[in-house]
C-alpha atoms as a PDB file:
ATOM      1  CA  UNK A   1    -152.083  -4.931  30.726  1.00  0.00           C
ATOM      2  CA  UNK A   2    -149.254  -7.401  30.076  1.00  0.00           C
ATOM      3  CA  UNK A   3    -149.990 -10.025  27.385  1.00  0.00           C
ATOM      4  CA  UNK A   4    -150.219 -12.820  30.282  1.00  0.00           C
ATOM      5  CA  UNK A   5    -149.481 -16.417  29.008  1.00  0.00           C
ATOM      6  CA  UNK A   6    -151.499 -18.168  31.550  1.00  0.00           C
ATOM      7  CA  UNK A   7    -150.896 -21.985  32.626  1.00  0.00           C
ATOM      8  CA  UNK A   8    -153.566 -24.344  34.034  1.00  0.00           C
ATOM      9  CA  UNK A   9    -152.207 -25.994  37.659  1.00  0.00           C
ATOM     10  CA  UNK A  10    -150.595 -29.653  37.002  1.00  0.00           C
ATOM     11  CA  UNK A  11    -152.049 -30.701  39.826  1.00  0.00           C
ATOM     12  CA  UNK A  12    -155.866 -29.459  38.532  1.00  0.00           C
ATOM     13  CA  UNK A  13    -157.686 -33.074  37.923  1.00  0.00           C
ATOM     14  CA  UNK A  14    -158.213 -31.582  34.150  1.00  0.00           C
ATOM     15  CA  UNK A  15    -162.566 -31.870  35.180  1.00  0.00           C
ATOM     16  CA  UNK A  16    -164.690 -28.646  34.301  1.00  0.00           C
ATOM     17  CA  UNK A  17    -165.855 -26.552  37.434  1.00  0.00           C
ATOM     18  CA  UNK A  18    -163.134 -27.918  39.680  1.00  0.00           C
ATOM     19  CA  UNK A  19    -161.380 -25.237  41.522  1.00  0.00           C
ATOM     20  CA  UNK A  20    -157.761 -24.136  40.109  1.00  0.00           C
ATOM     21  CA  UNK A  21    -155.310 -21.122  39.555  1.00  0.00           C
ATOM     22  CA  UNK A  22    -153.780 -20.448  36.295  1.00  0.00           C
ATOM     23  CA  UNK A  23    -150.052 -19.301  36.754  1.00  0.00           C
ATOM     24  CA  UNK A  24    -148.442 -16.448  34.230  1.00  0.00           C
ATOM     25  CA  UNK A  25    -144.630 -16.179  34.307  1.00  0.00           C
ATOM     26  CA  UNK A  26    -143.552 -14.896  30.939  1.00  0.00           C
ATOM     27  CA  UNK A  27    -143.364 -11.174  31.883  1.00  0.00           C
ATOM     28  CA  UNK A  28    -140.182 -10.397  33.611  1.00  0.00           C
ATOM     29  CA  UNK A  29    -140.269  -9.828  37.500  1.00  0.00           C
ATOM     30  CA  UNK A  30    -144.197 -10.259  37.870  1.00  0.00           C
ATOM     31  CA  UNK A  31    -145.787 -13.602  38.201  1.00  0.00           C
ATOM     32  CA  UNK A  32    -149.901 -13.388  38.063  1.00  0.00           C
ATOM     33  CA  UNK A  33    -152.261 -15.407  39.354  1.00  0.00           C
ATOM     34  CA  UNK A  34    -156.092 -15.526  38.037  1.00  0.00           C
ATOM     35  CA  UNK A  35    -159.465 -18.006  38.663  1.00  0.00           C
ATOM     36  CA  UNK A  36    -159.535 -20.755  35.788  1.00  0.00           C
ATOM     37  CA  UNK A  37    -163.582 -20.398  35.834  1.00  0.00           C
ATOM     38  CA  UNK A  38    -163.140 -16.882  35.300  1.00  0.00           C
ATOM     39  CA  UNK A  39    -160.344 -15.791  32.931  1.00  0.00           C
ATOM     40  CA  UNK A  40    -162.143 -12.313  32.244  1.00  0.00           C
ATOM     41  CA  UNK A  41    -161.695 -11.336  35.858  1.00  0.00           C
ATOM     42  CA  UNK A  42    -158.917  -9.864  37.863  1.00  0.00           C
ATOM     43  CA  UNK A  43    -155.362 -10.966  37.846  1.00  0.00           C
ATOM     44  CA  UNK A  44    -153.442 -10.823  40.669  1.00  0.00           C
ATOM     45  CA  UNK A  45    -149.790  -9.948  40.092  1.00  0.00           C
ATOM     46  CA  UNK A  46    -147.180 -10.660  42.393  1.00  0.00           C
ATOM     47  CA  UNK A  47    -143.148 -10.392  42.469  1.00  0.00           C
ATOM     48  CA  UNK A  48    -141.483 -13.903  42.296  1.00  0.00           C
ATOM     49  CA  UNK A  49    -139.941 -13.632  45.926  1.00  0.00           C
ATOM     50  CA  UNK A  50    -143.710 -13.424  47.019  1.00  0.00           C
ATOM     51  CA  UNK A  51    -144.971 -15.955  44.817  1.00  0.00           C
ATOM     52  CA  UNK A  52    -142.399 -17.935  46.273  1.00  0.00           C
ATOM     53  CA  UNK A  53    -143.122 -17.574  50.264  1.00  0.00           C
ATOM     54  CA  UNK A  54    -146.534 -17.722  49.064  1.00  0.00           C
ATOM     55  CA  UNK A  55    -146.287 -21.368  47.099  1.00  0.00           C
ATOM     56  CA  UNK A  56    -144.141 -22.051  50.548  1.00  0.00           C
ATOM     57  CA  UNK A  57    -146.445 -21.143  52.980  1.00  0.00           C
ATOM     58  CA  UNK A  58    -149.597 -22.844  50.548  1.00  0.00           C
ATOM     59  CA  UNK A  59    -147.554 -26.387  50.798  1.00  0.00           C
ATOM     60  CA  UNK A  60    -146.719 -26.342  54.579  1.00  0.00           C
ATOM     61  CA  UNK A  61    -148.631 -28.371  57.206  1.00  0.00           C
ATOM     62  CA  UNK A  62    -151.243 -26.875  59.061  1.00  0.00           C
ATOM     63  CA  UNK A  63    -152.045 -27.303  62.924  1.00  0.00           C
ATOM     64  CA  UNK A  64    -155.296 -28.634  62.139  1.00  0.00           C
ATOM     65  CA  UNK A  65    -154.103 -30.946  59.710  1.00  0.00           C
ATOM     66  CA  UNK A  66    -151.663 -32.307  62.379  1.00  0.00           C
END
């Protein structure tokens, strides 16, 4: 595996136990993804066209939300 340098959320409050991603883009056409409570598990890697619709989709409004 790819010596990820991973990077806490700025918009985590900083507060143990809250839920946030941690955000790897130093390798070259992958960005990865993992659990900040759980650095040990998997890593999801992703191109940067997808982590891009992704971080799109993430920020739009839902119906619910109205």
């Amino acid at each position: 595996m790819p010596a990820y340098e991973f990077l806490k959320s700025s918009y985590s409050g900083g507060n143990a136990g809250q839920e946030c991603l941690e955000v790897a883009r130093n390798v070259p056409g992958t960005v990865a993804v993992r659990d900040s409570k759980d650095p040990a598990g998997p890593v999801l890697t992703l191109s940067p066209g997808a982590w891009s619709a992704f971080a799109r989709r993430v920020g739009e409004p839902t119906a619910a939300s109205g």
